[in-house]
N, C-alpha and C. Protein backbone atom coordinates (compact mmCIF):
# COMPACT_ATOMS: atom_id res chain seq x y z
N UNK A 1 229.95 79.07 80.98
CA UNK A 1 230.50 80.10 80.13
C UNK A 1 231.98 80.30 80.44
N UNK A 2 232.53 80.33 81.87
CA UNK A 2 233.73 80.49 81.98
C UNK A 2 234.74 79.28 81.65
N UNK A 3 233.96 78.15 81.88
CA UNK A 3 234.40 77.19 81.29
C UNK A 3 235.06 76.93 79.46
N UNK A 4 234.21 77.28 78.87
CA UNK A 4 234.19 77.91 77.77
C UNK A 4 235.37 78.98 77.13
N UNK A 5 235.43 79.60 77.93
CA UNK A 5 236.64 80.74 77.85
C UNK A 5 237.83 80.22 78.38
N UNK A 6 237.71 79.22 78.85
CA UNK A 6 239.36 78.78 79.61
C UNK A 6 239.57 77.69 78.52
N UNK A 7 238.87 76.90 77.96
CA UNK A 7 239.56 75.70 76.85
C UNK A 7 239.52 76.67 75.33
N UNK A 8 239.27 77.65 75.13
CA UNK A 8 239.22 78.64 74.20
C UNK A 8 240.58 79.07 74.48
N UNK A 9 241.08 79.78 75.46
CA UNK A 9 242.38 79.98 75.82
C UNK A 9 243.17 79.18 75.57
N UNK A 10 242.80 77.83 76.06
CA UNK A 10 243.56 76.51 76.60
C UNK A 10 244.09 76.73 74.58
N UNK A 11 243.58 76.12 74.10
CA UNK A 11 243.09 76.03 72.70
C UNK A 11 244.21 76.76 72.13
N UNK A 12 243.84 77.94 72.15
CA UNK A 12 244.83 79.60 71.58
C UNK A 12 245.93 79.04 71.70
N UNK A 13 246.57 78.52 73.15
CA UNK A 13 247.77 78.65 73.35
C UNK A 13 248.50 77.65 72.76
N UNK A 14 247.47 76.37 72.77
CA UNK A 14 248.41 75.12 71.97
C UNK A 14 248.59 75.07 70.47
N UNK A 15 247.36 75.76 69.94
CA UNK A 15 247.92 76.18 68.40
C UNK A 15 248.77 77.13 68.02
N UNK A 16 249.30 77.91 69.35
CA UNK A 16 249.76 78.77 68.85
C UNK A 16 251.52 78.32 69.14
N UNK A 17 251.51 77.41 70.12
CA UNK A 17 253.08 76.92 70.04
C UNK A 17 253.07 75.92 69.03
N UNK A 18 252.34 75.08 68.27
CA UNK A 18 252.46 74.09 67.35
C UNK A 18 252.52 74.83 65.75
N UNK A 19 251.73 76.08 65.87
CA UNK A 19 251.57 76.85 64.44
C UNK A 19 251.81 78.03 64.49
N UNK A 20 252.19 78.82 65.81
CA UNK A 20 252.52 80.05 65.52
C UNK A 20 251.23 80.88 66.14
N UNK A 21 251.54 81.86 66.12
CA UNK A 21 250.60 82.86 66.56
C UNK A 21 249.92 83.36 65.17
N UNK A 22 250.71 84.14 64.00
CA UNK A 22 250.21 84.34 63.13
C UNK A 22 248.89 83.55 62.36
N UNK A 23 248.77 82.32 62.15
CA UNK A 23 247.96 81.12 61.61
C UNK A 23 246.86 81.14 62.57
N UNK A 24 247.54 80.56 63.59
CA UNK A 24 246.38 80.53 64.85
C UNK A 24 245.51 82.01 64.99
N UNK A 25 245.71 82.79 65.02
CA UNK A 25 244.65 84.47 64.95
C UNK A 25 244.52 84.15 63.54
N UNK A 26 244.88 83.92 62.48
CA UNK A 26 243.84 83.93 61.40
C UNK A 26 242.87 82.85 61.20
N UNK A 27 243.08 81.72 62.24
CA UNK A 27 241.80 80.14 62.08
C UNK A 27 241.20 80.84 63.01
N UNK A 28 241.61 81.62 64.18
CA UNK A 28 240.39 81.86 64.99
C UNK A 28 239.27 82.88 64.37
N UNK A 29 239.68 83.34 63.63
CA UNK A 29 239.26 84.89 62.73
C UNK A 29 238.46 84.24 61.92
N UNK A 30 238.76 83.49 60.86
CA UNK A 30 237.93 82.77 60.30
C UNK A 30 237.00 81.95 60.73
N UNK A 31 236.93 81.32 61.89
CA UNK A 31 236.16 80.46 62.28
C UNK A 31 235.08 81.62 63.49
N UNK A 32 235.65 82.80 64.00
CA UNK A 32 234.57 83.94 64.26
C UNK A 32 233.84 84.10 63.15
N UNK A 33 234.13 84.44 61.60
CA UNK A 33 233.75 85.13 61.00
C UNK A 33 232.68 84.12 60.40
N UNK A 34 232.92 82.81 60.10
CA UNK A 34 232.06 81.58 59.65
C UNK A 34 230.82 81.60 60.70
N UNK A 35 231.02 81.40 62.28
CA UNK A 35 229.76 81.45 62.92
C UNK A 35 229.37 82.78 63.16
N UNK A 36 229.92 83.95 62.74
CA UNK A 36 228.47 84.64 63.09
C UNK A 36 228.01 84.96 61.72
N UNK A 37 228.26 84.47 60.64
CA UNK A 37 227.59 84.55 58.69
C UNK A 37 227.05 83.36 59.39
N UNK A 38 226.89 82.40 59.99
CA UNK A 38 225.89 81.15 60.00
C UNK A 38 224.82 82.02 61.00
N UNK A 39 225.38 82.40 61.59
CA UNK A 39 224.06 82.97 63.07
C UNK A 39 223.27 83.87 62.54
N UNK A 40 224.03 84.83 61.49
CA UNK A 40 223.12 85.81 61.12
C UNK A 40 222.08 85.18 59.67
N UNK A 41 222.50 84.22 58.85
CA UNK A 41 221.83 83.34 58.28
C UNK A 41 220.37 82.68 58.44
N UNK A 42 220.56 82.32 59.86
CA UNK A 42 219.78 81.63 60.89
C UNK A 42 218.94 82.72 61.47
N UNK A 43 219.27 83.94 61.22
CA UNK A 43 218.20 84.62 62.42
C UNK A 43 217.42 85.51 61.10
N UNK A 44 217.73 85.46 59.91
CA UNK A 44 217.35 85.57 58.66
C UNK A 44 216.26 84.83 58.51
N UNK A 45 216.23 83.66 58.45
CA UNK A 45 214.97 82.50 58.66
C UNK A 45 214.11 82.43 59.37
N UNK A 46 214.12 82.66 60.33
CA UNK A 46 213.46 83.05 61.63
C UNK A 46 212.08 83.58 61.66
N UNK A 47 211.14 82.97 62.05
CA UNK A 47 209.84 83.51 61.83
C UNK A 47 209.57 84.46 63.24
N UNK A 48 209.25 85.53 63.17
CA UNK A 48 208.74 86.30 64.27
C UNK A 48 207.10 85.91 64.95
N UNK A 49 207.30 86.59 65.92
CA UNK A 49 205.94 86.82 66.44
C UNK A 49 205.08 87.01 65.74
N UNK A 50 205.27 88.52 65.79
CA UNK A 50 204.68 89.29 64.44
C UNK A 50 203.97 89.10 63.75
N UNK A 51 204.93 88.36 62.73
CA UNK A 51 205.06 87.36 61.38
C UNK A 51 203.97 86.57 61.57
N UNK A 52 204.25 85.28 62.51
CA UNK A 52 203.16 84.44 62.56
C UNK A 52 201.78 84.86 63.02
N UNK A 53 201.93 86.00 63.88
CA UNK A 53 200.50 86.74 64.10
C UNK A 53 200.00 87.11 62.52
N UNK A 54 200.38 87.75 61.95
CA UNK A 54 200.04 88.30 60.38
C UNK A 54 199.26 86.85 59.66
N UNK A 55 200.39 86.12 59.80
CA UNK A 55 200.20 84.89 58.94
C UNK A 55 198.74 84.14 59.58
N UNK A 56 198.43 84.03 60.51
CA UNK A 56 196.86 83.63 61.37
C UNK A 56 196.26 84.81 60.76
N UNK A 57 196.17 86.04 60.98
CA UNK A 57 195.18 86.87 60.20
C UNK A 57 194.69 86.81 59.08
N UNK A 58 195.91 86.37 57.99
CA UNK A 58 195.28 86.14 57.03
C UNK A 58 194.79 85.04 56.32
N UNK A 59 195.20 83.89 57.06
CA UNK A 59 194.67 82.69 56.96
C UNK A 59 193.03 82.61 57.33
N UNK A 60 192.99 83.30 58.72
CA UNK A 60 190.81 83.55 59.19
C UNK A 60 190.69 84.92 57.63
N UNK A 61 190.99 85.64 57.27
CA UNK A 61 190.44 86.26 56.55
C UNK A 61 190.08 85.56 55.75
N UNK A 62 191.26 85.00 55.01
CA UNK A 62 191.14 84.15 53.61
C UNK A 62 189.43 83.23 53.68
N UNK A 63 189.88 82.28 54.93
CA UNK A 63 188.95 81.34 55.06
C UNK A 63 187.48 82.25 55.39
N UNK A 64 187.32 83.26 55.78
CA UNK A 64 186.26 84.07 55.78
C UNK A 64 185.47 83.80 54.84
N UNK A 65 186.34 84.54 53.23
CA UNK A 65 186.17 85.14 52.33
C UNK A 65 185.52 83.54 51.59
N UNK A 66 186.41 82.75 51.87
CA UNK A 66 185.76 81.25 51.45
C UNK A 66 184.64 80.83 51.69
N UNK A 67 184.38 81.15 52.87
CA UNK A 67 183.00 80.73 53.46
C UNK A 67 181.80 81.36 53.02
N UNK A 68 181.87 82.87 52.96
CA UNK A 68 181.01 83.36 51.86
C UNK A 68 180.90 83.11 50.33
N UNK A 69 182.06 82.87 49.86
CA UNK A 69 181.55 81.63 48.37
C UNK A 69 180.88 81.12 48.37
N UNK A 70 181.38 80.03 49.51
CA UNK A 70 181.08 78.51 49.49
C UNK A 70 179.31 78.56 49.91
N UNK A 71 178.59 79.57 50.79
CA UNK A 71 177.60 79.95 50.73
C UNK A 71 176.94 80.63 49.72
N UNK A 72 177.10 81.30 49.03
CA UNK A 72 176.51 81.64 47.79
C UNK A 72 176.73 81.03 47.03
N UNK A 73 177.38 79.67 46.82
CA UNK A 73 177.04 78.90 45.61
C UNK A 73 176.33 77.54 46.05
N UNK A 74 175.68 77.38 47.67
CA UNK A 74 174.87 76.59 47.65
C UNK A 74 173.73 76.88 47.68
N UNK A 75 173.68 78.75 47.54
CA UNK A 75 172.51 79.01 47.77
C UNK A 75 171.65 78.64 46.35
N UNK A 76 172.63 79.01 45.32
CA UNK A 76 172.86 79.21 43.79
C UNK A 76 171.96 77.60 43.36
N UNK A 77 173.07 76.69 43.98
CA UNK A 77 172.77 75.08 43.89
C UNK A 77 171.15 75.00 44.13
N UNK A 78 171.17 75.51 45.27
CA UNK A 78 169.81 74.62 45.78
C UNK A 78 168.62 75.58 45.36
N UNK A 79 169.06 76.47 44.71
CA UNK A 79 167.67 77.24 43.89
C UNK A 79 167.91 76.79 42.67
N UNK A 80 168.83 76.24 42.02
CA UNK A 80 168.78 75.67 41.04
C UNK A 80 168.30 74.02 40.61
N UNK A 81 168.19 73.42 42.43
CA UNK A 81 167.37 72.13 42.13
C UNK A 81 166.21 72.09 42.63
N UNK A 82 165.76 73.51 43.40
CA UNK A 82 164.33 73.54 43.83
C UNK A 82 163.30 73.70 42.25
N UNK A 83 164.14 74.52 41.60
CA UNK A 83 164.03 74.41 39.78
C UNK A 83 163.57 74.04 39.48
N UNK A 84 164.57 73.13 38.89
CA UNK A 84 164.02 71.17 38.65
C UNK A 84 162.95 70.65 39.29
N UNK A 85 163.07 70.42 40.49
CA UNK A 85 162.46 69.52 41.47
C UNK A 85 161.16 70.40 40.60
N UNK A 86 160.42 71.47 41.16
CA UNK A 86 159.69 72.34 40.53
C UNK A 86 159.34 71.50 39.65
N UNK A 87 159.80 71.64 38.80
CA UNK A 87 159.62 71.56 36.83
C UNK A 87 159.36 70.10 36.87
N UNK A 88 159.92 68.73 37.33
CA UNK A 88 159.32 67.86 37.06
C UNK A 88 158.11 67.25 38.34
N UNK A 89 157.67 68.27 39.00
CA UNK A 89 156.59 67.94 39.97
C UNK A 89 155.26 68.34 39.10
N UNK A 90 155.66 69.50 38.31
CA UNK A 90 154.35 69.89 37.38
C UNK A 90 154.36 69.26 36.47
N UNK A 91 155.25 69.11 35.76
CA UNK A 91 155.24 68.09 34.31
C UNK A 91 154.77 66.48 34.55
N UNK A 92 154.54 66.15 36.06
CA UNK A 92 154.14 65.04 36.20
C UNK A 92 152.37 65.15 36.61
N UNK A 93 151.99 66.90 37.31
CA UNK A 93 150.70 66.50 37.39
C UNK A 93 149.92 67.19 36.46
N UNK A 94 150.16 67.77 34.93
CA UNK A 94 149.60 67.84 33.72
C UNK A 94 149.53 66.71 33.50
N UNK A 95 149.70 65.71 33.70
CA UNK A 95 149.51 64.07 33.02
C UNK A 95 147.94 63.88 33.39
C-alpha cells in the first residue's frame, strides 16, 4: 500500500512538471471519479448472501410445489390405466 502511494506521488510530480499542475489535478480527478462509478457499478451487481440465501429458498419451494404436481398427475395416470387395463380384462372374459 505504501508502495502504492509513493509511485502515485512519484506520478503527480512528473505530470505535473511536463503538464502543469492544473491538467494533472484534473486527470487525477477524472480518473478518481471513473474508478469509483466503475466500483460502485460493480458492487451494484453483486449478489449478496442474503440474496443467494432467498434465491435457494425459492428454488426448494418451487421444486416442492413441483413435486406435488408431478405426484398427482401420476396418481391421475395410473388410475386412468388401471381403467383400461380394467375394461379390457372384462371385455376379454365376457367372450
Amino acid at each position: 500500500m505504501y508502495s502504492d502511494a509513493k509511485e502515485t506521488a512519484r506520478l503527480y510530480r512528473v505530470l505535473t512538471e511536463k503538464l502543469g499542475s492544473e491538467i494533472t489535478e484534473a486527470m487525477f480527478k477524472y480518473i478518481d471519479n471513473k474508478t469509483e462509478r466503475s466500483v460502485e457499478a460493480s458492487i451494484k451487481t453483486l449478489a449478496t448472501k442474503e440474496h443467494v440465501s432467498r434465491e435457494i429458498a425459492n428454488v426448494r419451494k418451487e421444486a416442492g410445489a413441483n413435486k406435488a404436481d408431478l405426484v398427482k398427475w401420476m396418481f391421475i395416470f395410473w388410475v386412468g390405466q388401471v381403467g383400461v387395463t380394467l375394461g379390457i380384462v372384462l371385455l376379454f372374459l365376457k367372450r
